[in-house]
PDB file of N, CA and C in Angstrom:
ATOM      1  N   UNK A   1      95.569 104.733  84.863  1.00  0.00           N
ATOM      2  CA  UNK A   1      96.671 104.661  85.796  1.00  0.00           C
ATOM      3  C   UNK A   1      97.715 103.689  85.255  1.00  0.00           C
ATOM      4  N   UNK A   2      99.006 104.085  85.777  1.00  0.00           N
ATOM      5  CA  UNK A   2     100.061 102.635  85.018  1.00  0.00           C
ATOM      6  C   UNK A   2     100.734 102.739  86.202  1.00  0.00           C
ATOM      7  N   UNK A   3     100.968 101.650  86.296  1.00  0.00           N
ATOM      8  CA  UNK A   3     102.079 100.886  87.608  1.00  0.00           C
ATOM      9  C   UNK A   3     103.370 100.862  87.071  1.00  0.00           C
ATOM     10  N   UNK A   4     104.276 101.112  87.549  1.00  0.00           N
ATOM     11  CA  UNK A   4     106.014 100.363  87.271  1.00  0.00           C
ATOM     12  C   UNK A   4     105.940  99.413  88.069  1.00  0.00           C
ATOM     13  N   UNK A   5     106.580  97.985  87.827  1.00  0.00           N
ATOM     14  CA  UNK A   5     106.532  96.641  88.324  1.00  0.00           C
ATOM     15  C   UNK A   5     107.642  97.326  89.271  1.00  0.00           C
ATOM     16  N   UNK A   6     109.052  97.713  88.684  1.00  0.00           N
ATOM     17  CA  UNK A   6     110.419  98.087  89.229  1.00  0.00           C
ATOM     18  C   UNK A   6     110.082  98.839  90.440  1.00  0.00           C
ATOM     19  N   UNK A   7     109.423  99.902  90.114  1.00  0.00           N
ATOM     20  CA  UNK A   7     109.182 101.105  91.015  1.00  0.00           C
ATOM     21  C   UNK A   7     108.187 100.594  92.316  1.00  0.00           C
ATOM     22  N   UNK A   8     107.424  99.602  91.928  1.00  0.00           N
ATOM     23  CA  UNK A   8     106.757  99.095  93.234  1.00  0.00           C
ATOM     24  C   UNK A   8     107.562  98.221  93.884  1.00  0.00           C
ATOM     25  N   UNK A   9     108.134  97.642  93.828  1.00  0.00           N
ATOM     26  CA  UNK A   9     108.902  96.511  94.064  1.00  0.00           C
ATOM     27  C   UNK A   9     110.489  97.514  95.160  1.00  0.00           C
ATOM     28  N   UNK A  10     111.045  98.790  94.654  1.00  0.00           N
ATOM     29  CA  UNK A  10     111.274  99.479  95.250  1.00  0.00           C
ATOM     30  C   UNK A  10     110.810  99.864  95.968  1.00  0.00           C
ATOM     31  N   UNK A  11     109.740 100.153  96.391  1.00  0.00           N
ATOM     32  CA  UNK A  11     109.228 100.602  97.658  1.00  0.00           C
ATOM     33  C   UNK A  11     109.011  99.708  98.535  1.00  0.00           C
ATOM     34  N   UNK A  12     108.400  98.363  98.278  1.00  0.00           N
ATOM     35  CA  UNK A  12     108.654  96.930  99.101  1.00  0.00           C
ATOM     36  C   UNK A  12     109.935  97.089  99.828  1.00  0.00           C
ATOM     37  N   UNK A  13     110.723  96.879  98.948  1.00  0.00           N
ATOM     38  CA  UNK A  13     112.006  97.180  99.703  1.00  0.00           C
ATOM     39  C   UNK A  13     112.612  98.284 100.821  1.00  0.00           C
ATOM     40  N   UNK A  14     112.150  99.033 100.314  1.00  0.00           N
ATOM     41  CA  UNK A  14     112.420 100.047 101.321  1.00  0.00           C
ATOM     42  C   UNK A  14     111.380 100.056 102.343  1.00  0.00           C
ATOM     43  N   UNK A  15     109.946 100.034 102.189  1.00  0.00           N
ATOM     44  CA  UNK A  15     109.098  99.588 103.376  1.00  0.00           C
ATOM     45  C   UNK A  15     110.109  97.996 104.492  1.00  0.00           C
ATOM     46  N   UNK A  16     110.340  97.208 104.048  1.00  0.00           N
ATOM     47  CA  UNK A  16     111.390  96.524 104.640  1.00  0.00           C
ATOM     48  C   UNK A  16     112.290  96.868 105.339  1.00  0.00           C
ATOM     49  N   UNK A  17     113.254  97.872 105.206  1.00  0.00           N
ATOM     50  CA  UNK A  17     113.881  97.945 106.170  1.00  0.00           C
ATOM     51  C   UNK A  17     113.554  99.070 106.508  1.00  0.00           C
ATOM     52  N   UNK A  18     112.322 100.038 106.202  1.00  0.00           N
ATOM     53  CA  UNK A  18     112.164 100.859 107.331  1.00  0.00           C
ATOM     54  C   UNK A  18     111.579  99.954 108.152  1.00  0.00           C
ATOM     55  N   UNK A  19     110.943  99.215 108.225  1.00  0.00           N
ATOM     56  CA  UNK A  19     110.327  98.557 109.457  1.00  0.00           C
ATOM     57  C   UNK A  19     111.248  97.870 110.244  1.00  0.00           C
ATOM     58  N   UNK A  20     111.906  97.176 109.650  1.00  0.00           N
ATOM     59  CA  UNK A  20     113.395  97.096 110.113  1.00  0.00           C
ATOM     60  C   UNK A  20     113.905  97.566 110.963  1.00  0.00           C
ATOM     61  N   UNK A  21     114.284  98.906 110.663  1.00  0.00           N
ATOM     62  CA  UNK A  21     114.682  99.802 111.690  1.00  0.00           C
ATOM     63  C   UNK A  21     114.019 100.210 112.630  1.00  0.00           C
ATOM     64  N   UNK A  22     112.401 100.182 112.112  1.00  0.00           N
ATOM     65  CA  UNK A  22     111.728 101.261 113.367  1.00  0.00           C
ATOM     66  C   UNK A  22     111.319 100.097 114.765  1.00  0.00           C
ATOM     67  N   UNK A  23     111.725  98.345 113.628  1.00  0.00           N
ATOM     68  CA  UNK A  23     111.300  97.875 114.762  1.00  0.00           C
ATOM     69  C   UNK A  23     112.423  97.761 115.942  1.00  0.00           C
ATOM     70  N   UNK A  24     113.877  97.757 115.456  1.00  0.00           N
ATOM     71  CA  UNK A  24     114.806  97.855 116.197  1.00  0.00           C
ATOM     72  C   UNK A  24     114.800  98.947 116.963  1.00  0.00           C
ATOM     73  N   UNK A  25     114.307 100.377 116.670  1.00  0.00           N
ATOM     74  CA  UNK A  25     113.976 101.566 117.893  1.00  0.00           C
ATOM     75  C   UNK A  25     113.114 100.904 118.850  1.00  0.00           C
ATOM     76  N   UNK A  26     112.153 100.074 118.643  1.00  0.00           N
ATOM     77  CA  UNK A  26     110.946 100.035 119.736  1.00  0.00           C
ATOM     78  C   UNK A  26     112.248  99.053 120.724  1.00  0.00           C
ATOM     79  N   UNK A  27     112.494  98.061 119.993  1.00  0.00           N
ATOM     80  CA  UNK A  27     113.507  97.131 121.159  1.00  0.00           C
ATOM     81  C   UNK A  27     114.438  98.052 121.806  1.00  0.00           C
ATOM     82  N   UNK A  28     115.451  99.185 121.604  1.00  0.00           N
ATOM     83  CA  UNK A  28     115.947  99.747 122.164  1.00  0.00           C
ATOM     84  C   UNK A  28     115.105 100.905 123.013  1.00  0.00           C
ATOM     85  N   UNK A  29     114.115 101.169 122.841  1.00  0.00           N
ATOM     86  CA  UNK A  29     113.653 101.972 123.947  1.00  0.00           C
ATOM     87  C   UNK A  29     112.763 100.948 124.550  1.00  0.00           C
ATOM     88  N   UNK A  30     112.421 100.203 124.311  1.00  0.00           N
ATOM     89  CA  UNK A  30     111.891  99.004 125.833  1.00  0.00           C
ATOM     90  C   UNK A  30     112.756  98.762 126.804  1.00  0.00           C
ATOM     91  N   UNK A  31     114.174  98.455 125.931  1.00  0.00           N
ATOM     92  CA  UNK A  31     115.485  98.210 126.863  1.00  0.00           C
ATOM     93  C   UNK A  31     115.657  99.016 127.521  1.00  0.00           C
ATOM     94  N   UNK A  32     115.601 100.303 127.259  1.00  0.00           N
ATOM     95  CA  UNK A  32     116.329 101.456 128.022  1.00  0.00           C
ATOM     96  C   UNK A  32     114.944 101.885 129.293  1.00  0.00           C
ATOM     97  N   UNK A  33     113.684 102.083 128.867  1.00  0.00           N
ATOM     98  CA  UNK A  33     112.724 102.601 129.567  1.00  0.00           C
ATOM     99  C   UNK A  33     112.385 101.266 131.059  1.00  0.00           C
ATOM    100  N   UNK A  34     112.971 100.210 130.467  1.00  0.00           N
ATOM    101  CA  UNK A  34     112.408  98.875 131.123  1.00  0.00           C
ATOM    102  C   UNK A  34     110.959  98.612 130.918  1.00  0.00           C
ATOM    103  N   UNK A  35     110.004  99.115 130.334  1.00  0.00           N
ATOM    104  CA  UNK A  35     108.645  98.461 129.482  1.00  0.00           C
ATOM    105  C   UNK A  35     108.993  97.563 128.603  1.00  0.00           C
ATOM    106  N   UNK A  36     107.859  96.621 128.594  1.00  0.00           N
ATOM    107  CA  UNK A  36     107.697  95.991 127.952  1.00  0.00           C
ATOM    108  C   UNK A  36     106.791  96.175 126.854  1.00  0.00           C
ATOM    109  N   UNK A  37     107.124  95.667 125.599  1.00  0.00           N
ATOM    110  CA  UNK A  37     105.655  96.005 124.115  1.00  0.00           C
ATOM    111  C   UNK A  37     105.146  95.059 124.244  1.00  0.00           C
ATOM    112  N   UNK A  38     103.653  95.660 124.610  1.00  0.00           N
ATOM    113  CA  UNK A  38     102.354  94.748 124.433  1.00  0.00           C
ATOM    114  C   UNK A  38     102.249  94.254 123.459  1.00  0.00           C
ATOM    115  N   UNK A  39     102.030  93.098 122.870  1.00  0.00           N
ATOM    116  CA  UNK A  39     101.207  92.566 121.311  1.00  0.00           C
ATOM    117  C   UNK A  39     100.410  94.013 120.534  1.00  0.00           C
ATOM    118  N   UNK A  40      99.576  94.281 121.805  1.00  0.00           N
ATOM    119  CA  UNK A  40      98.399  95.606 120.613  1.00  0.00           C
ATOM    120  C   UNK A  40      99.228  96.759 120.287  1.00  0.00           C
ATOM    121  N   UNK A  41     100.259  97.244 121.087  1.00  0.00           N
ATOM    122  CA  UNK A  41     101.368  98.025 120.769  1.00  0.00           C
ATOM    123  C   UNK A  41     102.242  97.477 119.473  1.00  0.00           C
ATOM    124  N   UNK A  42     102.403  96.471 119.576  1.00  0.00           N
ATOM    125  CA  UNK A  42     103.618  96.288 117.993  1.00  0.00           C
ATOM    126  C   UNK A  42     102.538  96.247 116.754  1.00  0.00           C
ATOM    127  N   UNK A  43     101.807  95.499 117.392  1.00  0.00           N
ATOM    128  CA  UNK A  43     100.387  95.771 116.138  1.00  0.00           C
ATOM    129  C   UNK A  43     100.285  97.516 115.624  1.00  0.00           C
ATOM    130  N   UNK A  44     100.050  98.314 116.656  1.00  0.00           N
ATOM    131  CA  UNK A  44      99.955  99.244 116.059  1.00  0.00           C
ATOM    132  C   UNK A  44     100.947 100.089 115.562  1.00  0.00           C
ATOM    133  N   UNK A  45     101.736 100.001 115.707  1.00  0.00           N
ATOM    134  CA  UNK A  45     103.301 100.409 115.536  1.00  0.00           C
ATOM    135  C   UNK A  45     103.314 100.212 114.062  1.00  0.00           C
ATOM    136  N   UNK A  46     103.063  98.694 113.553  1.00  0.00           N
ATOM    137  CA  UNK A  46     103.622  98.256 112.831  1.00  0.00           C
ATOM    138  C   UNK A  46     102.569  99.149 111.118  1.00  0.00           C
ATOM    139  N   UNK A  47     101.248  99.248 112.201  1.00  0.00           N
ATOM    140  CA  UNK A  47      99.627  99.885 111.318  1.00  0.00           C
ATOM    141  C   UNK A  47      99.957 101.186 111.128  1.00  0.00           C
ATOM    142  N   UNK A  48     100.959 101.918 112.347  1.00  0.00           N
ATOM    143  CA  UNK A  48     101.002 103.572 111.871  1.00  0.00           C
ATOM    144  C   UNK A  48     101.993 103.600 110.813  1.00  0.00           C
ATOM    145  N   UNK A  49     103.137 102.397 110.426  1.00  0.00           N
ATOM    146  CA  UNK A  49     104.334 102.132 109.935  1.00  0.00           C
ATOM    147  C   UNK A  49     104.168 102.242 108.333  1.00  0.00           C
ATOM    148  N   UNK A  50     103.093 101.076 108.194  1.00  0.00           N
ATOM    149  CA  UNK A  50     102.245 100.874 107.004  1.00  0.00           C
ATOM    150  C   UNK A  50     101.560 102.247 106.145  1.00  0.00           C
ATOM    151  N   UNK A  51     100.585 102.881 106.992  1.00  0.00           N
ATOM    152  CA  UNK A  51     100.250 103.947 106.465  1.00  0.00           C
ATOM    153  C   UNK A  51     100.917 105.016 106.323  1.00  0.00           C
ATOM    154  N   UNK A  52     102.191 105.190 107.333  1.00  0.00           N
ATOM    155  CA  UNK A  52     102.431 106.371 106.491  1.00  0.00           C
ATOM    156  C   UNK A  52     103.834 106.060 105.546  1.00  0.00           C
ATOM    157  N   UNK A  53     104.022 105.187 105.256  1.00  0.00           N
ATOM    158  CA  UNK A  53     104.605 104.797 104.178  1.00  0.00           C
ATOM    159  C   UNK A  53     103.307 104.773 102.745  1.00  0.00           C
ATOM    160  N   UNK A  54     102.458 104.203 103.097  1.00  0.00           N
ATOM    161  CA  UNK A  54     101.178 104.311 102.064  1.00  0.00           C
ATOM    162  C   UNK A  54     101.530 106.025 101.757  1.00  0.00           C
ATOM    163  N   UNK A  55     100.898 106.644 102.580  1.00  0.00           N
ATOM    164  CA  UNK A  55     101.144 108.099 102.379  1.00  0.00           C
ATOM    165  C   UNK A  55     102.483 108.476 101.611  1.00  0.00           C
ATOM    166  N   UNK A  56     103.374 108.235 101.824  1.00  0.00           N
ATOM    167  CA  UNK A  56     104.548 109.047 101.476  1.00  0.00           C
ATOM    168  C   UNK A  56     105.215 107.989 100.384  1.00  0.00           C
ATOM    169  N   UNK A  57     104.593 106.754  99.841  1.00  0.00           N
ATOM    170  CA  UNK A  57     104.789 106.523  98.499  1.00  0.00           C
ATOM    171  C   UNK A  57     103.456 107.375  97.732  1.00  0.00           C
ATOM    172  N   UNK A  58     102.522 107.536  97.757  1.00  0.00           N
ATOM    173  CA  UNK A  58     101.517 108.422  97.061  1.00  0.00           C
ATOM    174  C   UNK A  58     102.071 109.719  96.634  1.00  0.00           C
TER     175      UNK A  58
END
């Protein structure tokens, strides 16, 4: 197997501000729905966020 240092380091980045963003959706639909995010909710949010970024850098 060979790694690109560059090419991983790109995807860091972009894992960044997708989370970024997806975390700014959860704040705007709390705002709008009036719920509040539980702790185990951003936790998992953040776990489905992770993997399928895992996935879709593979």
């Amino acid at each position: 197997m060979n790694f690109n240092v560059p090419a991983i380091l790109t995807f860091v980045v972009i894992y960044l501000v997708l989370t970024t963003e997806t975390t700014g959706t959860w704040f705007a639909m709390s705002a709008v729905t009036g719920e509040k995010i539980s702790k185990k909710q951003w936790n998992m949010g953040i776990i489905g966020e992770g993997l399928s970024c895992l996935i879709s850098a593979c």
